[in-house]
C-alpha atoms as a PDB file:
ATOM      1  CA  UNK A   1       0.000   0.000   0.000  1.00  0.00           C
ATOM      2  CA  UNK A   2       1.802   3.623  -1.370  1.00  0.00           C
ATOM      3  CA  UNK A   3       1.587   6.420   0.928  1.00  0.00           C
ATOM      4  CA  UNK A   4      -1.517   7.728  -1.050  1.00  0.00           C
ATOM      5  CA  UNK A   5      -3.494   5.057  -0.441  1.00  0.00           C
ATOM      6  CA  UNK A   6      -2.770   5.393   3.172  1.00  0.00           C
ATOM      7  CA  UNK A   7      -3.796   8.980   3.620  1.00  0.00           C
ATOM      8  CA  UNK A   8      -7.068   7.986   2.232  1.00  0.00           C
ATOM      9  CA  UNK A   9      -7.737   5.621   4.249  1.00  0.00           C
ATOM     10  CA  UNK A  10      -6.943   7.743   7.686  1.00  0.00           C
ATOM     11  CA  UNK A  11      -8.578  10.869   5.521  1.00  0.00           C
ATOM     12  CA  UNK A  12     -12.169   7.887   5.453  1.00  0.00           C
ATOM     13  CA  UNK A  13     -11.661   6.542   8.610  1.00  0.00           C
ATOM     14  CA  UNK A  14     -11.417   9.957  10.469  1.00  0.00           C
ATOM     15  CA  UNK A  15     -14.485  11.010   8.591  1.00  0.00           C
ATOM     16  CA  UNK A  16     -16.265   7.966   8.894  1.00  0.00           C
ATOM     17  CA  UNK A  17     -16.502   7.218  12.782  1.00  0.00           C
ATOM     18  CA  UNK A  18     -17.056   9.066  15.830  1.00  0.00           C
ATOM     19  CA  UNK A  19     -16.636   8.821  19.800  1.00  0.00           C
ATOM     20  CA  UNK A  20     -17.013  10.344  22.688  1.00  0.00           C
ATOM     21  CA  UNK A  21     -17.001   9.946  26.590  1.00  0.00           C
ATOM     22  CA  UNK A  22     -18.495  11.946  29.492  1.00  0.00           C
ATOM     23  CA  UNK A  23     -17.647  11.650  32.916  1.00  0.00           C
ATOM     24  CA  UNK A  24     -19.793  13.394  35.568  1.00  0.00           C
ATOM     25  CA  UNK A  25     -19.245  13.602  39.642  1.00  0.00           C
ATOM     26  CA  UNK A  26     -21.898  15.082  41.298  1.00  0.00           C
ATOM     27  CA  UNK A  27     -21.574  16.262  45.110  1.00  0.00           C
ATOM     28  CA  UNK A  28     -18.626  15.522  47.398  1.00  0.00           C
ATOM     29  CA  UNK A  29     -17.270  11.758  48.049  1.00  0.00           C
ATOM     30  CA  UNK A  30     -18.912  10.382  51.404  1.00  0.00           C
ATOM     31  CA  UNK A  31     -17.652   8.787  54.290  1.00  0.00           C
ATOM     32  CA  UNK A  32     -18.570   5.038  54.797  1.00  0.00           C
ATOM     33  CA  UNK A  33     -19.022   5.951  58.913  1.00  0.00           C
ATOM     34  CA  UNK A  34     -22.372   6.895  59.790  1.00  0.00           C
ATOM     35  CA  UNK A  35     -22.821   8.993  62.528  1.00  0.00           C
ATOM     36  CA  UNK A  36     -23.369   7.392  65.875  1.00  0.00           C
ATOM     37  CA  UNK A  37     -27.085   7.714  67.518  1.00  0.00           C
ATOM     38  CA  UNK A  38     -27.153  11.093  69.324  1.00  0.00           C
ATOM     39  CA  UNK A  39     -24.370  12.851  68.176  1.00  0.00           C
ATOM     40  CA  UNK A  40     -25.348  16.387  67.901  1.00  0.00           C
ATOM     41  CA  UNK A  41     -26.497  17.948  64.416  1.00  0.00           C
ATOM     42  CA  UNK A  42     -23.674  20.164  64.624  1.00  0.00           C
ATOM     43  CA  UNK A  43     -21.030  17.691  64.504  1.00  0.00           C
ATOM     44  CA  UNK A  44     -22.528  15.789  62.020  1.00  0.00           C
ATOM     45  CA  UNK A  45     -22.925  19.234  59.621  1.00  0.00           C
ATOM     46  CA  UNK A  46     -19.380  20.119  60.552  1.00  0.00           C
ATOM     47  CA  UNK A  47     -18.388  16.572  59.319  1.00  0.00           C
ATOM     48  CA  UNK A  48     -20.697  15.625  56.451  1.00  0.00           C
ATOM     49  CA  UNK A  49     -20.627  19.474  55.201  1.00  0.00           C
ATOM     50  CA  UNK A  50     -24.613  21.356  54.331  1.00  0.00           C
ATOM     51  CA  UNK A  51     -27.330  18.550  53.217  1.00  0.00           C
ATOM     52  CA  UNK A  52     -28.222  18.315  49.714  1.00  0.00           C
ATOM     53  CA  UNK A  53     -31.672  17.267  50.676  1.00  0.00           C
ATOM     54  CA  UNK A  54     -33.507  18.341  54.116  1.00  0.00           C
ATOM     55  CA  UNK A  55     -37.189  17.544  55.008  1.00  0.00           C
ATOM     56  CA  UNK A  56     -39.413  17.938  58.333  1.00  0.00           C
ATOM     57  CA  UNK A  57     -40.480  14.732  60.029  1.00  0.00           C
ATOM     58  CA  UNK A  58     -43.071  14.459  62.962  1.00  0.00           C
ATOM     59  CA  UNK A  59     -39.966  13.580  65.187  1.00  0.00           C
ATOM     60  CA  UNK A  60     -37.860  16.481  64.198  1.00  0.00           C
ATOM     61  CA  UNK A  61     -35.538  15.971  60.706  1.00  0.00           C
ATOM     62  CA  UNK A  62     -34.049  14.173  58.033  1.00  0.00           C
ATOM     63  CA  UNK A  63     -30.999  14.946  55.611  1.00  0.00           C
ATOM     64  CA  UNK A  64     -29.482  13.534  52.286  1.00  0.00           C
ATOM     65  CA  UNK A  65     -26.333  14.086  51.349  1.00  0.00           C
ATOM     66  CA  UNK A  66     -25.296  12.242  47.866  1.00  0.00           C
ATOM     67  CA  UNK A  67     -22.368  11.478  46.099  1.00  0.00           C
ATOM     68  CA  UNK A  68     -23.092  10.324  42.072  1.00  0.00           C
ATOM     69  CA  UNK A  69     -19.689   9.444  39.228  1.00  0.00           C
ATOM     70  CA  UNK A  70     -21.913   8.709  35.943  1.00  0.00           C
ATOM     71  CA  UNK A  71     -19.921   7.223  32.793  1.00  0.00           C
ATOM     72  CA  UNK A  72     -21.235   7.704  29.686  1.00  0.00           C
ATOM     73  CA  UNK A  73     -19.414   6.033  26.461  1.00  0.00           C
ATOM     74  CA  UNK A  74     -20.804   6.383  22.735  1.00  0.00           C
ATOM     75  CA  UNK A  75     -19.714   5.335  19.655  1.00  0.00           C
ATOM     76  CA  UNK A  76     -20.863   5.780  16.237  1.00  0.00           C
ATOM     77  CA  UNK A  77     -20.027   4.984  12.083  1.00  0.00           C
ATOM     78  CA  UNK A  78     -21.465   7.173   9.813  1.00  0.00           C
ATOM     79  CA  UNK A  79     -20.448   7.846   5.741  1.00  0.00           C
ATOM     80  CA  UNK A  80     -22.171  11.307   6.127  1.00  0.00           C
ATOM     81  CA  UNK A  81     -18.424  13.236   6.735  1.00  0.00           C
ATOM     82  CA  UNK A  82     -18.108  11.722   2.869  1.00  0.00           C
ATOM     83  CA  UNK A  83     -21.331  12.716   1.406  1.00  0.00           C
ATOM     84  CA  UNK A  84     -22.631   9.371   1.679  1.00  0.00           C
ATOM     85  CA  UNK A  85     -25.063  10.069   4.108  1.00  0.00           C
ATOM     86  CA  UNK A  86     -27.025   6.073   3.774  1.00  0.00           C
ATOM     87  CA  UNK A  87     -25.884   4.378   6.595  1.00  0.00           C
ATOM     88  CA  UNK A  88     -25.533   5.000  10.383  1.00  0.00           C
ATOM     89  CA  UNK A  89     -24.283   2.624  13.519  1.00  0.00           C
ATOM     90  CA  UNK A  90     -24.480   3.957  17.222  1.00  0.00           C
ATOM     91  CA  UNK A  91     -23.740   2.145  20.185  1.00  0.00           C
ATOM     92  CA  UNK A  92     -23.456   3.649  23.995  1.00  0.00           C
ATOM     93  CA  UNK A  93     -23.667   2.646  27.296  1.00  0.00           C
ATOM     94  CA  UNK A  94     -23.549   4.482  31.122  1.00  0.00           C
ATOM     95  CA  UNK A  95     -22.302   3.266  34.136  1.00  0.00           C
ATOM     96  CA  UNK A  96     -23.380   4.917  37.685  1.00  0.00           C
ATOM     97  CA  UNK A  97     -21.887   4.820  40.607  1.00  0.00           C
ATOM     98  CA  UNK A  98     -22.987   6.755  43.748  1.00  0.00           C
ATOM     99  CA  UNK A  99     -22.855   7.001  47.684  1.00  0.00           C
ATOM    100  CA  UNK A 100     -26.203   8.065  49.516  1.00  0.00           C
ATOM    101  CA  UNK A 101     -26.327   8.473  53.651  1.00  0.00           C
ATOM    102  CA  UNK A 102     -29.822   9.602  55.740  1.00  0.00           C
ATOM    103  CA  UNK A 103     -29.302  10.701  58.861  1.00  0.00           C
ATOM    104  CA  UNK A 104     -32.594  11.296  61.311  1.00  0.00           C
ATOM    105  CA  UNK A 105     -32.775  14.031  63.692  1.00  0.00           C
ATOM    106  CA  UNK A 106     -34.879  14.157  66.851  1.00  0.00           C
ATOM    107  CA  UNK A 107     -36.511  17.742  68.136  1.00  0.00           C
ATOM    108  CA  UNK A 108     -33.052  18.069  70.442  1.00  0.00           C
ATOM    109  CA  UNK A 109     -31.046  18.342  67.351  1.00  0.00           C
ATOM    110  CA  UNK A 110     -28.968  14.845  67.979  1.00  0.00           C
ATOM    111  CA  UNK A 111     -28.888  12.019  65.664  1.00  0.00           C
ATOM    112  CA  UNK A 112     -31.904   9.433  65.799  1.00  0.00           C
ATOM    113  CA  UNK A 113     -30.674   7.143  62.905  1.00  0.00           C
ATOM    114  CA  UNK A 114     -28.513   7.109  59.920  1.00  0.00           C
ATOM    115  CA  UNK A 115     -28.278   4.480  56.786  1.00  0.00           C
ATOM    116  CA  UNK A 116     -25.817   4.656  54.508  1.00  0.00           C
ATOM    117  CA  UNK A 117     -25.981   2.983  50.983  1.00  0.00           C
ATOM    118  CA  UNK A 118     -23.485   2.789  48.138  1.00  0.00           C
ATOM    119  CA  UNK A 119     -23.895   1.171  44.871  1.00  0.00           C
ATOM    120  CA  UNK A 120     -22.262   0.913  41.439  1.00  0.00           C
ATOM    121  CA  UNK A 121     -24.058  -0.635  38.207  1.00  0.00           C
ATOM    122  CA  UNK A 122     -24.888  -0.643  34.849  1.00  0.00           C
ATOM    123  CA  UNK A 123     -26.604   2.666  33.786  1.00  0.00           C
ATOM    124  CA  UNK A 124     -28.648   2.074  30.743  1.00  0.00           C
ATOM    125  CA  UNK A 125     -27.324   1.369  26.640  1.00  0.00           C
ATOM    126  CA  UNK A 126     -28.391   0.917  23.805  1.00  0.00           C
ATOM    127  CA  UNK A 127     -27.307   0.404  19.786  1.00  0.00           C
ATOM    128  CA  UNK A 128     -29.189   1.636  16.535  1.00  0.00           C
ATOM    129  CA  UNK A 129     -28.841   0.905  12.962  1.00  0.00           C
ATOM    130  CA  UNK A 130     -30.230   3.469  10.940  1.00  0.00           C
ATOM    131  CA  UNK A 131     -30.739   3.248   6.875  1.00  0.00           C
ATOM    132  CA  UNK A 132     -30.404   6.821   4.792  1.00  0.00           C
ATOM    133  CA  UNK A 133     -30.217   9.516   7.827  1.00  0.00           C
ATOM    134  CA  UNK A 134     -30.363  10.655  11.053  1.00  0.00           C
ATOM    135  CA  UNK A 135     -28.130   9.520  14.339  1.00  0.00           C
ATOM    136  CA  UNK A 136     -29.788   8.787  17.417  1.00  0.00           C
ATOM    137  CA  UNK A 137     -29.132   9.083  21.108  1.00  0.00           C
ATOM    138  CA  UNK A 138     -28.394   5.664  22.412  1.00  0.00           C
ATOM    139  CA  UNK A 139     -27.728   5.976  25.808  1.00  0.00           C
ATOM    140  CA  UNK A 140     -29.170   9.154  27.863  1.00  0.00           C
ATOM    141  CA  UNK A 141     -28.355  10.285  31.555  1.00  0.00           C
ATOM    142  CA  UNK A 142     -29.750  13.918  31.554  1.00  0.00           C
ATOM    143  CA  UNK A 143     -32.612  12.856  34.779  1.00  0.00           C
ATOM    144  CA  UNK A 144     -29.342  12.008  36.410  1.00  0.00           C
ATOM    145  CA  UNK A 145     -27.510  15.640  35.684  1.00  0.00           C
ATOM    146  CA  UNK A 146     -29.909  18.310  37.244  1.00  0.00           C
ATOM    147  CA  UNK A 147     -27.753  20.605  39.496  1.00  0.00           C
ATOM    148  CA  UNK A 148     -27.440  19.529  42.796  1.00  0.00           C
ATOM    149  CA  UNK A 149     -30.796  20.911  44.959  1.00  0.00           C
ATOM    150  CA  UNK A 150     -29.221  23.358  46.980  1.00  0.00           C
ATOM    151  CA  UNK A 151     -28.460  25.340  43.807  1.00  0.00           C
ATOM    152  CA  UNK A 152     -32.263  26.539  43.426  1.00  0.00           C
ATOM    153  CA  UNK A 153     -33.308  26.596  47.383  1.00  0.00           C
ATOM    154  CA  UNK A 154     -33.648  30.014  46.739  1.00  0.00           C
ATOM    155  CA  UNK A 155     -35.471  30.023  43.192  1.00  0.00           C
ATOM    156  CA  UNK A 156     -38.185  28.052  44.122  1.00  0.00           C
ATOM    157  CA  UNK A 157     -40.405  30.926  45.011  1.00  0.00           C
ATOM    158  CA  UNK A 158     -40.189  31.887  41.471  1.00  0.00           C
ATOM    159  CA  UNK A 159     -41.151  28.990  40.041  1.00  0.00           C
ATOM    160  CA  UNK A 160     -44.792  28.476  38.531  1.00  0.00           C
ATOM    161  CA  UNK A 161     -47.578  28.853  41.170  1.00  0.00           C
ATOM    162  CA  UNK A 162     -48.615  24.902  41.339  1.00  0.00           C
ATOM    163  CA  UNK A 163     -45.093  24.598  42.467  1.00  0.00           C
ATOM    164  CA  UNK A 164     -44.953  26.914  44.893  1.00  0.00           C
ATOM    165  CA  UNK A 165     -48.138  25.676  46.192  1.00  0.00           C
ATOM    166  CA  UNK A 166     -46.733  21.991  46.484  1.00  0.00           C
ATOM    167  CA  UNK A 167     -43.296  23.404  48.251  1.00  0.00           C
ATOM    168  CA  UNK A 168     -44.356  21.274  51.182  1.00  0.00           C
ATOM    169  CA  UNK A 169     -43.815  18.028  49.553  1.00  0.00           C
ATOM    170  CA  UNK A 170     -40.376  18.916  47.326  1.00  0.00           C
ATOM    171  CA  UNK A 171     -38.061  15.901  47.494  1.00  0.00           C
ATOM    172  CA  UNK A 172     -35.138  18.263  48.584  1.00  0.00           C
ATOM    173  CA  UNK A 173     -36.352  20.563  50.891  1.00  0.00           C
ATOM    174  CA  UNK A 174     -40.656  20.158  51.359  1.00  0.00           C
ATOM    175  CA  UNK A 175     -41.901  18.562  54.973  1.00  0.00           C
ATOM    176  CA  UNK A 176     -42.958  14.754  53.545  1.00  0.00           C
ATOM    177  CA  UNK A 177     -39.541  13.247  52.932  1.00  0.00           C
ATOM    178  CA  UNK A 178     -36.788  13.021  50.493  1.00  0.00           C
ATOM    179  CA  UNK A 179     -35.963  10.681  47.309  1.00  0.00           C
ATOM    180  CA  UNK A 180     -33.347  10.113  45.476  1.00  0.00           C
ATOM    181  CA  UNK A 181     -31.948  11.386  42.623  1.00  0.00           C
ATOM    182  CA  UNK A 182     -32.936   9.413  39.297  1.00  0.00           C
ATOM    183  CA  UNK A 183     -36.316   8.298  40.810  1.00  0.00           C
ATOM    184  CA  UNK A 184     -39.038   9.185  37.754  1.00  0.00           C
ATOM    185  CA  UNK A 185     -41.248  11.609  37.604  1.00  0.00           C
ATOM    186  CA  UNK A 186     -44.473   9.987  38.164  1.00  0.00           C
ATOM    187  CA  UNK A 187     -43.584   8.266  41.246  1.00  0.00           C
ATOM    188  CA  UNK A 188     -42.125  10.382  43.033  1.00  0.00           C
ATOM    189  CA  UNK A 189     -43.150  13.872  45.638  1.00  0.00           C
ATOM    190  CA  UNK A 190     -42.846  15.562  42.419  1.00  0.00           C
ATOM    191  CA  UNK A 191     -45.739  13.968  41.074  1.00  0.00           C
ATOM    192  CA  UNK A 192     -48.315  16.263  42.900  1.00  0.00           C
ATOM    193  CA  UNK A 193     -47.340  19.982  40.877  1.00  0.00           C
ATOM    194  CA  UNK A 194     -50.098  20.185  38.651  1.00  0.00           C
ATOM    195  CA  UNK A 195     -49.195  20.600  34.913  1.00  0.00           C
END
């Protein structure tokens, strides 16, 4: 094979294929330890940092902190880069891993009970095949990627009226508990703002 030949080919292959590869970490790495039962709130803020997600029980509190590294890989083959736009092959996958810990309050501000969960597993994927045009998205972790709740405590009086209305029952900050991130929309406290 001459030189010429050569250049084509790295000249088709570079216009032929594409990749690329996110990585996202969300929040602050958490310590396995949960904090012992009544240990004051103080200690446990000055160690754990602010909660990402706070709620009102009847028996005083409870707070989320979370801790979320999301991998997302794609791949795809397309002739479009040399006008022969008939043929496309995508492939991606996503890989989560993440650290959640709850820690109960009572009224006295000491801890009542704490849980602390980690997990790391397959995220979601998908491949597509796709005669004449078009490219699609094969793997998608946007419900995952929202900013972290404490970045809009403050602009959720200016959200749309049925929101405000619901505040009380906001899965980061309302009075009737907290979820966690990636839980869908119809299930969860978010389910009660009306459209």
């Amino acid at each position: 094979m001459n030189k010429w030949h050569l250049a084509a080919l790295l000249l088709w292959l570079a216009g032929a294929s594409g990749c690329s590869q996110w990585h996202y970490h969300l929040g602050e790495p958490l310590a396995e330890a949960v904090p012992p039962r009544n240990q004051p709130m103080s200690e446990v803020l000055a160690t754990l940092g602010p909660p990402l997600r706070l709620s009102a029980t009847p028996s005083g509190y409870v707070m989320g902190w979370e801790y979320w590294r999301i991998r997302e890989n794609s791949l795809g083959f397309s002739l479009g880069a040399l006008g022969a736009d008939f043929l496309s092959v995508d492939w991606g996958d996503a890989r989560v891993a993440g650290q959640f810990m709850l820690v109960s309050f009572n009224r006295a501000h000491r801890v009542s009970g704490a849980a602390y969960m980690t997990w790391d597993g397959d995220g979601g994927g998908g491949s597509a095949i796709q005669p004449l045009f078009g490219f699609a998205e094969v793997v998608d972790v946007d419900d995952l990627l929202q900013p972290l709740p404490q970045d809009r405590w403050g602009a959720t009086l200016l959200d749309r009226l049925p929101a405000v209305l619901n505040a009380n029952a906001r899965p980061d900050m309302g009075s009737t508990g907290i979820q966690q991130r990636g839980t869908p929309v119809g299930i969860g406290q978010q389910s009660l703002e009306l459209p």
